[in-house]
PDB file of N, CA and C in Angstrom:
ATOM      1  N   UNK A   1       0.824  -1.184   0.000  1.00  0.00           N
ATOM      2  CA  UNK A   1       0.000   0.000   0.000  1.00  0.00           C
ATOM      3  C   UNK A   1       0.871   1.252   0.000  1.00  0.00           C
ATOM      4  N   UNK A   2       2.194   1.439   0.853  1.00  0.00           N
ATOM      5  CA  UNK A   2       3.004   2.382   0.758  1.00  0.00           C
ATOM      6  C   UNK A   2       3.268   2.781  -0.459  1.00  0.00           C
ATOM      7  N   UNK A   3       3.767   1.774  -1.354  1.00  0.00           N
ATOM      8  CA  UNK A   3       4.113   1.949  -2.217  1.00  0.00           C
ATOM      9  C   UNK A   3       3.249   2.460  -3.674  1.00  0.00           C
ATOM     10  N   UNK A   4       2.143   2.153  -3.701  1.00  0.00           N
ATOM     11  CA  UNK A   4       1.393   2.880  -4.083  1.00  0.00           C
ATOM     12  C   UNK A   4       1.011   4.092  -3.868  1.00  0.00           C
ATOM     13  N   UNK A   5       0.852   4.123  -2.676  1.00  0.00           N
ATOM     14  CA  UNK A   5       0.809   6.068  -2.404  1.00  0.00           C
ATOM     15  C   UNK A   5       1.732   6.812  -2.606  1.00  0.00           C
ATOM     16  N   UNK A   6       2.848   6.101  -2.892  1.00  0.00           N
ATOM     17  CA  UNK A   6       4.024   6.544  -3.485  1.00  0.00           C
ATOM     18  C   UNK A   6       4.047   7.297  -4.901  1.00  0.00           C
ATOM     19  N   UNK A   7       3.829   6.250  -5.292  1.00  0.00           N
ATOM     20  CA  UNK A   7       3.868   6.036  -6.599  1.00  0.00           C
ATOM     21  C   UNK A   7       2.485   7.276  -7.203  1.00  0.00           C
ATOM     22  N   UNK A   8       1.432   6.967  -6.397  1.00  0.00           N
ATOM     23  CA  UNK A   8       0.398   7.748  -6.786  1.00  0.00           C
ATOM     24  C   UNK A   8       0.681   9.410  -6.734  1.00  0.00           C
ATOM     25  N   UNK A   9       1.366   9.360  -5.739  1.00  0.00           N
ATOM     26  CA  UNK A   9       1.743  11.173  -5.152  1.00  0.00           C
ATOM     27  C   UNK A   9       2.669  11.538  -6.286  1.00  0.00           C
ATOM     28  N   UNK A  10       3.677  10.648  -6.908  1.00  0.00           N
ATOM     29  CA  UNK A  10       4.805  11.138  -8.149  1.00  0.00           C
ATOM     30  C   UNK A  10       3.673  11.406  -8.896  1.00  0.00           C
ATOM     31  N   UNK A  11       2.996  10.758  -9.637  1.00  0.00           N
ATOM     32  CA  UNK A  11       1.939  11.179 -10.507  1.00  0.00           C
ATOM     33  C   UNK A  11       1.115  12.328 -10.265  1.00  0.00           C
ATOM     34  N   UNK A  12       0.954  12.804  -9.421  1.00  0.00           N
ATOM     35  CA  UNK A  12       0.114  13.564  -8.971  1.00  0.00           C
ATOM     36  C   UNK A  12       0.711  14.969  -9.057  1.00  0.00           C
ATOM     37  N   UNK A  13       2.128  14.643  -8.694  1.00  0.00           N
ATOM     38  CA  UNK A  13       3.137  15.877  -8.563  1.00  0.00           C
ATOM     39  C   UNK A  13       3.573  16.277 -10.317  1.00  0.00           C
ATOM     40  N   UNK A  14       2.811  15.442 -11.395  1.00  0.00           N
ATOM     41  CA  UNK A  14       3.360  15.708 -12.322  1.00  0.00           C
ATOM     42  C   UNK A  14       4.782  14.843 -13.332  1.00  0.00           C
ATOM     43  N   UNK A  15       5.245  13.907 -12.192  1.00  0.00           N
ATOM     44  CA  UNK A  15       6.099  13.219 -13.230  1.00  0.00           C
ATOM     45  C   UNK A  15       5.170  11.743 -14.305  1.00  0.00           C
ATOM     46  N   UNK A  16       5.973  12.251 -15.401  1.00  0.00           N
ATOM     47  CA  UNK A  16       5.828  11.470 -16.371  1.00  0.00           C
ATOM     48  C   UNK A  16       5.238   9.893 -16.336  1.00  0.00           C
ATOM     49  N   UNK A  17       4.027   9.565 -16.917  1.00  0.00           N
ATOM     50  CA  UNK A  17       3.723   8.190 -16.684  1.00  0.00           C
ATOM     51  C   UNK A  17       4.262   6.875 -17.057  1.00  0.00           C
ATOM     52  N   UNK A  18       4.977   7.334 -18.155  1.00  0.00           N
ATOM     53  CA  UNK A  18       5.715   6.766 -19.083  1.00  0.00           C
ATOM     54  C   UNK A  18       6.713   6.196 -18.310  1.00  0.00           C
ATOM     55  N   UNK A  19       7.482   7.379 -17.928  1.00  0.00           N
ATOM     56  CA  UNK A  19       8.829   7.223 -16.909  1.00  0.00           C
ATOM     57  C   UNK A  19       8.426   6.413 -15.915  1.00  0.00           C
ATOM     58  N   UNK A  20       7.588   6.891 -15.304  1.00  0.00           N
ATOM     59  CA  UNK A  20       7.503   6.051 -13.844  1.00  0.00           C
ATOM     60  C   UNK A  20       7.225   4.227 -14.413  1.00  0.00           C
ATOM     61  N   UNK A  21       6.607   3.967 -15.152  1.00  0.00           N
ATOM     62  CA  UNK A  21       6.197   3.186 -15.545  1.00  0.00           C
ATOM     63  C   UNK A  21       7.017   1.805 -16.109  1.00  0.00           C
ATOM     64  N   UNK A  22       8.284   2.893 -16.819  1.00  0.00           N
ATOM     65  CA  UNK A  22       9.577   2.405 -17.472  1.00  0.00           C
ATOM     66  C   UNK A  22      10.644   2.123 -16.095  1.00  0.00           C
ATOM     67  N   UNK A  23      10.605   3.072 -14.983  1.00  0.00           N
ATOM     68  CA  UNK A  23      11.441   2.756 -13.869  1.00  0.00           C
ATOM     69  C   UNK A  23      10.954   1.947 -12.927  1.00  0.00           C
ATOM     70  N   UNK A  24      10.191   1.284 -12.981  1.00  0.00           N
ATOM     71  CA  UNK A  24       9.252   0.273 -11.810  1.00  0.00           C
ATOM     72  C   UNK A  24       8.475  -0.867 -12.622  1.00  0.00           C
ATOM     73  N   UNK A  25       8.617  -0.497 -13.790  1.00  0.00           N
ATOM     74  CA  UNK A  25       8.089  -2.208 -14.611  1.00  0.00           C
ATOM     75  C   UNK A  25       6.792  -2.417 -14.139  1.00  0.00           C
ATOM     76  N   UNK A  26       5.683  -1.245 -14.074  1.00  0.00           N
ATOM     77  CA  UNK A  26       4.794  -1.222 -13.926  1.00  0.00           C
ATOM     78  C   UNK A  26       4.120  -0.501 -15.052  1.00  0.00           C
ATOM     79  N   UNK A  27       3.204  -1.962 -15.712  1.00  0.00           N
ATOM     80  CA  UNK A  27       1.788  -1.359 -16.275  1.00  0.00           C
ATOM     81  C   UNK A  27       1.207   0.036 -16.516  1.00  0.00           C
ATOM     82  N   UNK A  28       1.745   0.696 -17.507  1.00  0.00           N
ATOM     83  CA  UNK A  28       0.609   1.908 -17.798  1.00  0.00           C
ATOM     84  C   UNK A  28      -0.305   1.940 -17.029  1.00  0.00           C
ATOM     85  N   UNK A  29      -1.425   0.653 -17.469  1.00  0.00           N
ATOM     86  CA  UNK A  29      -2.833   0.846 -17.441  1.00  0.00           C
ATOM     87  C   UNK A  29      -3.076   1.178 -15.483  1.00  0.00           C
ATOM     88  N   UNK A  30      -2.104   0.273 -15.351  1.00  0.00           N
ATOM     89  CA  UNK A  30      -2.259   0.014 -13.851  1.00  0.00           C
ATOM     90  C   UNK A  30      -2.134   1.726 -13.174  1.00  0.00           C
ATOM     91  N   UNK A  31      -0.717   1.994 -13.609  1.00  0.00           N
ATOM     92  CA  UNK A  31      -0.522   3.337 -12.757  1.00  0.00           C
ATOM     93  C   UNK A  31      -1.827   4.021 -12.944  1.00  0.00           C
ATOM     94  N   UNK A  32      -2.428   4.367 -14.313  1.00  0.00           N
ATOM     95  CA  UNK A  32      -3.621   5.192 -14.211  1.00  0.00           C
ATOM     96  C   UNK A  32      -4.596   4.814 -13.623  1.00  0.00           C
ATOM     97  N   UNK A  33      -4.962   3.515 -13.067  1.00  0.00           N
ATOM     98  CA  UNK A  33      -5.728   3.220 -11.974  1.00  0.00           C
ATOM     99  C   UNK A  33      -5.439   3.896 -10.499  1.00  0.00           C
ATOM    100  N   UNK A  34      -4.086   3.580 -10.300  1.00  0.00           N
ATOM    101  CA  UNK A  34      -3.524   4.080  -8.778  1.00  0.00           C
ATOM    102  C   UNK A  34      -3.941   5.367  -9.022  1.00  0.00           C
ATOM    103  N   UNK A  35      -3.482   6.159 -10.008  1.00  0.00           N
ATOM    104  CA  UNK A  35      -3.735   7.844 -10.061  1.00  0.00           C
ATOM    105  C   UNK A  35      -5.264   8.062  -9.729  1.00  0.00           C
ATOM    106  N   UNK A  36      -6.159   7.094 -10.701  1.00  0.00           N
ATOM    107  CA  UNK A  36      -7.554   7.442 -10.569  1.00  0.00           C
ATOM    108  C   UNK A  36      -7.919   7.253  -9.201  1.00  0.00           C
ATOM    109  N   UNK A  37      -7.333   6.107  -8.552  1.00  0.00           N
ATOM    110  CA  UNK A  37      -7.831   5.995  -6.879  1.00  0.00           C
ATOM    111  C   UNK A  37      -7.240   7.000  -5.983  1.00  0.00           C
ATOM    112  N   UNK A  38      -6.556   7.271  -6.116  1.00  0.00           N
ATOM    113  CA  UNK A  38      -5.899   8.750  -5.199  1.00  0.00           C
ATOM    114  C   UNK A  38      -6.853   9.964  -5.324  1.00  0.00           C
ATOM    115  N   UNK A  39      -6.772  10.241  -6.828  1.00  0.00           N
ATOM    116  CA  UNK A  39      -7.796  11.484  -7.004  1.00  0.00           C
ATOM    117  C   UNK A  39      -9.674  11.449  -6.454  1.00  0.00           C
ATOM    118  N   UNK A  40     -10.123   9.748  -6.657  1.00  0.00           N
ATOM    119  CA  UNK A  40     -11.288   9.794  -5.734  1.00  0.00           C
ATOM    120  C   UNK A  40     -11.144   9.389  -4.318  1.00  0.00           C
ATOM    121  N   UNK A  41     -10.025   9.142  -3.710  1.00  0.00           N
ATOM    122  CA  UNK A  41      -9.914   9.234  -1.900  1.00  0.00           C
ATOM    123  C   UNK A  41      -9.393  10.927  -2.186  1.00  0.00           C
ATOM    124  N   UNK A  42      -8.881  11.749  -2.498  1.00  0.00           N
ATOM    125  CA  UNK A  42      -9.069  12.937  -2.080  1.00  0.00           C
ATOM    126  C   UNK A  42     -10.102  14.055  -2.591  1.00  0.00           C
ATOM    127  N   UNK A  43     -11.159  13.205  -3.654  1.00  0.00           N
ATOM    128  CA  UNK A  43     -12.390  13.684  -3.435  1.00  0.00           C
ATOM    129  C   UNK A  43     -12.885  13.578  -2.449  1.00  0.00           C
ATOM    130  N   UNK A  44     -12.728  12.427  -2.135  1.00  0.00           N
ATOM    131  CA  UNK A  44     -13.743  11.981  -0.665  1.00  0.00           C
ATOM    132  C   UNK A  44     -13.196  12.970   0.634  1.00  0.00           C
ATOM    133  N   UNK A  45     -12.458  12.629   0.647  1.00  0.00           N
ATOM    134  CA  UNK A  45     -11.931  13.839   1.641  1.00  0.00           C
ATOM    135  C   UNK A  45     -11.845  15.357   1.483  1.00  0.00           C
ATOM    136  N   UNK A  46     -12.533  15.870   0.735  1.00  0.00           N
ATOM    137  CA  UNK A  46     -12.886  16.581   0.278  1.00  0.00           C
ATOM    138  C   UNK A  46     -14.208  17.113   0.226  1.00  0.00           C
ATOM    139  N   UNK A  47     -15.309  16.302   0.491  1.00  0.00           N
ATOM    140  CA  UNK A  47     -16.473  16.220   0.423  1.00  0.00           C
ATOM    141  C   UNK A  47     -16.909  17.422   1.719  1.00  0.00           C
ATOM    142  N   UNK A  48     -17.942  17.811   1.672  1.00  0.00           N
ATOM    143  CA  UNK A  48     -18.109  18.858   3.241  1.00  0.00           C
ATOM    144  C   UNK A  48     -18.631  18.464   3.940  1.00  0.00           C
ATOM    145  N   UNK A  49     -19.626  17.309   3.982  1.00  0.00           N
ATOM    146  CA  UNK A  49     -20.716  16.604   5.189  1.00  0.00           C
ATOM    147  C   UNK A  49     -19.636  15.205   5.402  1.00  0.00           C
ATOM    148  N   UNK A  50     -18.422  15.004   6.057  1.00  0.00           N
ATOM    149  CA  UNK A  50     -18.171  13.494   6.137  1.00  0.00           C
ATOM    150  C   UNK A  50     -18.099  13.180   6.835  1.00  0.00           C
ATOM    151  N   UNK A  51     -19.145  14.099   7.926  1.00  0.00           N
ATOM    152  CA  UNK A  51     -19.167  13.235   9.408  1.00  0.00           C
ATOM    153  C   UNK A  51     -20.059  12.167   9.580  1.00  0.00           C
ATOM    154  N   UNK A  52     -19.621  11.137  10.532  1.00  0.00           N
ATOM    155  CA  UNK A  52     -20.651   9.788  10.493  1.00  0.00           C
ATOM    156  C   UNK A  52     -21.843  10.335  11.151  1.00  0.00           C
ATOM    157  N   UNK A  53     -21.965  11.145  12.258  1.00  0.00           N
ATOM    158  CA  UNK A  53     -23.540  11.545  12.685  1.00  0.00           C
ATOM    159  C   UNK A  53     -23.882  13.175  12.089  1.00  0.00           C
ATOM    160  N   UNK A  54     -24.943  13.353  12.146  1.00  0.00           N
ATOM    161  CA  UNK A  54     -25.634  14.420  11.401  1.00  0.00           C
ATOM    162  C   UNK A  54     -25.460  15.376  12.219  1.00  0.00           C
ATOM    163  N   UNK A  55     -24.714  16.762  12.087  1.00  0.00           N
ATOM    164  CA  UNK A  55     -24.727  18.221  12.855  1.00  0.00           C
ATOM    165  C   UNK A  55     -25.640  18.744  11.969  1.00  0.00           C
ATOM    166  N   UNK A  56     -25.691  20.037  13.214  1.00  0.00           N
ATOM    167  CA  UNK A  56     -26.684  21.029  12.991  1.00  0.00           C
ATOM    168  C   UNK A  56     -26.233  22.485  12.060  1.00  0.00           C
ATOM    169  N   UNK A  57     -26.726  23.168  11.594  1.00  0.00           N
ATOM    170  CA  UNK A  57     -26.422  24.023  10.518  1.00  0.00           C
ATOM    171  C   UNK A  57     -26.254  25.207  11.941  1.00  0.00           C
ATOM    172  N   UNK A  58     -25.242  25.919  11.125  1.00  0.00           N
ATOM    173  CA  UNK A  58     -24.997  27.208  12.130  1.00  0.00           C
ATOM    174  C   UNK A  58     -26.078  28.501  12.373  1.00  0.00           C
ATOM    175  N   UNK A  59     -27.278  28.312  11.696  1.00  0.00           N
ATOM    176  CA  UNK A  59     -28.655  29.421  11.838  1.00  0.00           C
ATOM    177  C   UNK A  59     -28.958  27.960  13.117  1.00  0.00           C
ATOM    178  N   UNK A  60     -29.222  27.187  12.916  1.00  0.00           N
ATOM    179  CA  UNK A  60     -30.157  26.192  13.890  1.00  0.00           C
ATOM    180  C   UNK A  60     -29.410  26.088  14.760  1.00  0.00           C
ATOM    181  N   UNK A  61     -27.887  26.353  15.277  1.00  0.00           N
ATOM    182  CA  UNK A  61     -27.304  25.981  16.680  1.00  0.00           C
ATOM    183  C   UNK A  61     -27.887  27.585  17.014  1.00  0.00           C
ATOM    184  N   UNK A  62     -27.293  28.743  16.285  1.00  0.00           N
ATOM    185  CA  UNK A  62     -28.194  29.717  16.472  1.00  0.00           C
ATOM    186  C   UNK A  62     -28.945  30.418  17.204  1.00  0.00           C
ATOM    187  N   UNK A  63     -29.706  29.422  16.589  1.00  0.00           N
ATOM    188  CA  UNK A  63     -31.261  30.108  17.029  1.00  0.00           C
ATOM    189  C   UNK A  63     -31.614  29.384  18.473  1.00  0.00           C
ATOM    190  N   UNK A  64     -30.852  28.119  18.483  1.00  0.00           N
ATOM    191  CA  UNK A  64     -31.165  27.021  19.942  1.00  0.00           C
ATOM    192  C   UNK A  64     -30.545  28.453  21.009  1.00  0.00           C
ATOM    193  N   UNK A  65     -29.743  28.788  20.529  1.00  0.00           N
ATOM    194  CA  UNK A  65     -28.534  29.167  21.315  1.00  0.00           C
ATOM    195  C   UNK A  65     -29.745  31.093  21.686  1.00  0.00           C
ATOM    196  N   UNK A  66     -30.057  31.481  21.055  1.00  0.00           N
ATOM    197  CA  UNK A  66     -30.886  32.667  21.085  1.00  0.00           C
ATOM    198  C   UNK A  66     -32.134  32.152  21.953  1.00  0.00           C
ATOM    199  N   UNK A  67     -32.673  31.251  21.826  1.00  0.00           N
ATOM    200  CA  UNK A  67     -34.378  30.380  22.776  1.00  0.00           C
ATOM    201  C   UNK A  67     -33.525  30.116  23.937  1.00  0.00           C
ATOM    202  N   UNK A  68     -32.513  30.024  23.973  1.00  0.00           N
ATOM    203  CA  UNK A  68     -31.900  29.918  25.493  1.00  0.00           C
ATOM    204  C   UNK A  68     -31.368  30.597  26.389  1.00  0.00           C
ATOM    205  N   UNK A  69     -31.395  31.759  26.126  1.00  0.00           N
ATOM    206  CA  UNK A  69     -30.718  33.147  26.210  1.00  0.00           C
ATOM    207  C   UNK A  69     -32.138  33.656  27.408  1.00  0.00           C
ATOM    208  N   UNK A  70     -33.081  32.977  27.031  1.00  0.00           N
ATOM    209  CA  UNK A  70     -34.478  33.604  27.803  1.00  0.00           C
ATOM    210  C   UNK A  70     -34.838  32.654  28.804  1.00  0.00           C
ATOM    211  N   UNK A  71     -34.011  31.903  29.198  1.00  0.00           N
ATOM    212  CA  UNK A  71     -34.035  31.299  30.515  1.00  0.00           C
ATOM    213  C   UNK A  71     -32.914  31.087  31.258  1.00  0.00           C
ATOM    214  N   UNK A  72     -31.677  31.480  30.647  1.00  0.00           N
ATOM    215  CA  UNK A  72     -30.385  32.248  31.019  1.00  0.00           C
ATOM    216  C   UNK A  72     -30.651  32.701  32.605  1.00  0.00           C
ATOM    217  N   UNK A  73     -29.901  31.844  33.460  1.00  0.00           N
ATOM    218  CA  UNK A  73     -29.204  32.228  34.541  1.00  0.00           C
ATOM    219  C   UNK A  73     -28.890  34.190  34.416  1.00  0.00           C
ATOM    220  N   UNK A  74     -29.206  34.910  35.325  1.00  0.00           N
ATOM    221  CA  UNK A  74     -28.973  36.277  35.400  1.00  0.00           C
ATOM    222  C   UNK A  74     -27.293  36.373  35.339  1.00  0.00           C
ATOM    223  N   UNK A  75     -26.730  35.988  36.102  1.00  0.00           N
ATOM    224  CA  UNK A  75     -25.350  35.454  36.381  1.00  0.00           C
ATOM    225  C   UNK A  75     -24.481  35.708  35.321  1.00  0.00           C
ATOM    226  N   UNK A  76     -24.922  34.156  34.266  1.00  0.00           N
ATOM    227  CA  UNK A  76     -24.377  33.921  33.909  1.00  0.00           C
ATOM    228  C   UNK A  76     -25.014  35.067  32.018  1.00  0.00           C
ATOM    229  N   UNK A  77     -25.842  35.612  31.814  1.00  0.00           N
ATOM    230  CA  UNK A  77     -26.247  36.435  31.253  1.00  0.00           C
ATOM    231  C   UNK A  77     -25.374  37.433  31.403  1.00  0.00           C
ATOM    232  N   UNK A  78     -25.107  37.807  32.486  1.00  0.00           N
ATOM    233  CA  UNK A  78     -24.518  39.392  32.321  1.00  0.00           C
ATOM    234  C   UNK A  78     -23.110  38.834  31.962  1.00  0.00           C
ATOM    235  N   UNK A  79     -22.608  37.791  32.556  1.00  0.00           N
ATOM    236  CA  UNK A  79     -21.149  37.390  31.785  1.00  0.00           C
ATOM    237  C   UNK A  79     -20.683  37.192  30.600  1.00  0.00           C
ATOM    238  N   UNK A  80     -21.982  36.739  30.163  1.00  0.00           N
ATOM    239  CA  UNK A  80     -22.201  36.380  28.304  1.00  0.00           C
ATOM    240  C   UNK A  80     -21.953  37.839  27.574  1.00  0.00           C
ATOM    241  N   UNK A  81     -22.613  38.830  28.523  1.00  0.00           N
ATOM    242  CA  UNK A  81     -23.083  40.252  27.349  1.00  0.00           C
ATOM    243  C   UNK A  81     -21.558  40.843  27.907  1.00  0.00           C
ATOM    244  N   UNK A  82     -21.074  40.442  29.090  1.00  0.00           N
ATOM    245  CA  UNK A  82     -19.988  41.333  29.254  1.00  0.00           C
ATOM    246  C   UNK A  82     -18.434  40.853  28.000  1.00  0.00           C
ATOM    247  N   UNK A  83     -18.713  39.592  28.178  1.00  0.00           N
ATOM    248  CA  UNK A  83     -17.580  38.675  27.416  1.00  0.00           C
ATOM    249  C   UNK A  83     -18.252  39.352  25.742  1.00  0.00           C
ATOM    250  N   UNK A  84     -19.002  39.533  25.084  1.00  0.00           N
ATOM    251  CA  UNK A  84     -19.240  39.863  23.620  1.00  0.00           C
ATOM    252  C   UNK A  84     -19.423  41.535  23.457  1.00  0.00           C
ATOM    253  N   UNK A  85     -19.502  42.202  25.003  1.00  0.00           N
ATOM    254  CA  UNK A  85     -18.916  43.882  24.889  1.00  0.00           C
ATOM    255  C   UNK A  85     -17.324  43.809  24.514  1.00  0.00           C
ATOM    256  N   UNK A  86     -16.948  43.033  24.779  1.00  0.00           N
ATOM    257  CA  UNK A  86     -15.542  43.166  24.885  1.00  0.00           C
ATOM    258  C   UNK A  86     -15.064  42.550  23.524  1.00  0.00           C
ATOM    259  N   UNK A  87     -15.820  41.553  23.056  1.00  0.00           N
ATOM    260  CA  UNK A  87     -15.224  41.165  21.478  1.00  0.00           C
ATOM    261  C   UNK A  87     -15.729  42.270  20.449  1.00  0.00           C
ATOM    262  N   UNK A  88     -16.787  43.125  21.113  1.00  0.00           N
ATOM    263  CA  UNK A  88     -16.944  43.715  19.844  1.00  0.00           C
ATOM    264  C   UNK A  88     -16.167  45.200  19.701  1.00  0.00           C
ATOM    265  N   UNK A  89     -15.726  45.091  20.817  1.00  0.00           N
ATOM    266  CA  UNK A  89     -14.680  46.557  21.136  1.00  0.00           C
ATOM    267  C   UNK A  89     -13.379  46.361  20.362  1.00  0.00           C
ATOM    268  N   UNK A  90     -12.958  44.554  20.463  1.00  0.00           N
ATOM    269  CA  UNK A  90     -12.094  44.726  20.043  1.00  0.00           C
ATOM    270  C   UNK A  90     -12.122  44.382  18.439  1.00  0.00           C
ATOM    271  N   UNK A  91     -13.370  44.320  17.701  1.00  0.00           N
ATOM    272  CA  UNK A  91     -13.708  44.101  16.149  1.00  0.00           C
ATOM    273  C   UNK A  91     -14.265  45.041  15.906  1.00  0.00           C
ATOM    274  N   UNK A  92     -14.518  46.149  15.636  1.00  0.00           N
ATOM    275  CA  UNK A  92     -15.516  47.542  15.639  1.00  0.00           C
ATOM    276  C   UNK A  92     -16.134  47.028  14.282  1.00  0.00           C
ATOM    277  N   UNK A  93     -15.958  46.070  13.568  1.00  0.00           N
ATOM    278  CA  UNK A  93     -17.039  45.691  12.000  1.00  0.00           C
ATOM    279  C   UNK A  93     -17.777  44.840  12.595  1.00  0.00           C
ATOM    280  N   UNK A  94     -17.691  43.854  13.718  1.00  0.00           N
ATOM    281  CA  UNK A  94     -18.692  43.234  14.090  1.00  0.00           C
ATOM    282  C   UNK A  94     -19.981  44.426  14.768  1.00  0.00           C
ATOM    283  N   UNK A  95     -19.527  45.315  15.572  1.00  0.00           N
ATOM    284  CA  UNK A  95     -20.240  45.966  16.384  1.00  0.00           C
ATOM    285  C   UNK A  95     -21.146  46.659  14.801  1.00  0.00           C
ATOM    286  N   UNK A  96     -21.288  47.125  13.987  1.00  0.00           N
ATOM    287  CA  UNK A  96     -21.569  47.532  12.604  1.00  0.00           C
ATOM    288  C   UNK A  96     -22.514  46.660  12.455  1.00  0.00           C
ATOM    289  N   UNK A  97     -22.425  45.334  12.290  1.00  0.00           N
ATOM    290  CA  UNK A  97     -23.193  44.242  11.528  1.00  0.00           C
ATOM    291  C   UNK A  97     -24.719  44.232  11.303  1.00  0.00           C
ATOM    292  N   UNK A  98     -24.996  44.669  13.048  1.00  0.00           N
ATOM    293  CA  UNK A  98     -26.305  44.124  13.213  1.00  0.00           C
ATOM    294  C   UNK A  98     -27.596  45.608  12.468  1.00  0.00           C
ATOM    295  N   UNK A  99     -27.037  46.489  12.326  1.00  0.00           N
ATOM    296  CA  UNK A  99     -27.139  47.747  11.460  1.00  0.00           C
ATOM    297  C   UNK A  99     -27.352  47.334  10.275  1.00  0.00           C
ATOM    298  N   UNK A 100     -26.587  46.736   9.878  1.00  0.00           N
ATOM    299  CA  UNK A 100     -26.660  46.212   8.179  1.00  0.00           C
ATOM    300  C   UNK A 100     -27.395  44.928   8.218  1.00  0.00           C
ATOM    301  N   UNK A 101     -27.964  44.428   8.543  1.00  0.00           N
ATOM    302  CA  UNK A 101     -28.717  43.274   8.323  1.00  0.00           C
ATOM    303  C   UNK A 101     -29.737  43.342   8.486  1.00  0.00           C
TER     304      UNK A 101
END
């Protein structure tokens, strides 16, 4: 298997199929298989959903996160608004945002 990922990454980087092919006594047809399997495992890894359980979209953690805000500990409320006075002091385009939207 090493050796294939080897082999697959030279290809990938651009050297010659021919060459590689002629220096390892390996099959044309074959290398362009290895190449083709590299390029769909780093599709796959590539993909944007490839987690095994299903998350939540960032409006829906959100909005959980806003419906909870109204049964918010007093406490821990004023710590929340004090901790995001202070991020937005130090981003003055965030403090802007809610203006524009």
């Amino acid at each position: 298997m090493q050796r294939k990922r080897e082999v697959a990454l030279r290809i990938l980087r651009g050297e010659p199929l021919r060459a590689i092919s002629r220096e390892l006594g390996v099959p044309l047809a074959r290398l362009e298989r290895w190449r083709d399997g590299a390029l769909a495992g780093t599709d796959a890894g590539l993909r944007a959903n490839t987690v095994k359980r299903r998350t939540q979209s960032l409006f829906r953690q959100g909005s959980y996160g806003y419906r909870c805000l109204r049964t918010t500990r007093d406490d821990w409320f004023d710590r929340l608004m004090a901790a995001l006075g202070l991020v937005l002091e130090e981003h003055q385009e965030l403090a802007e945002l809610p203006g524009k939207i």
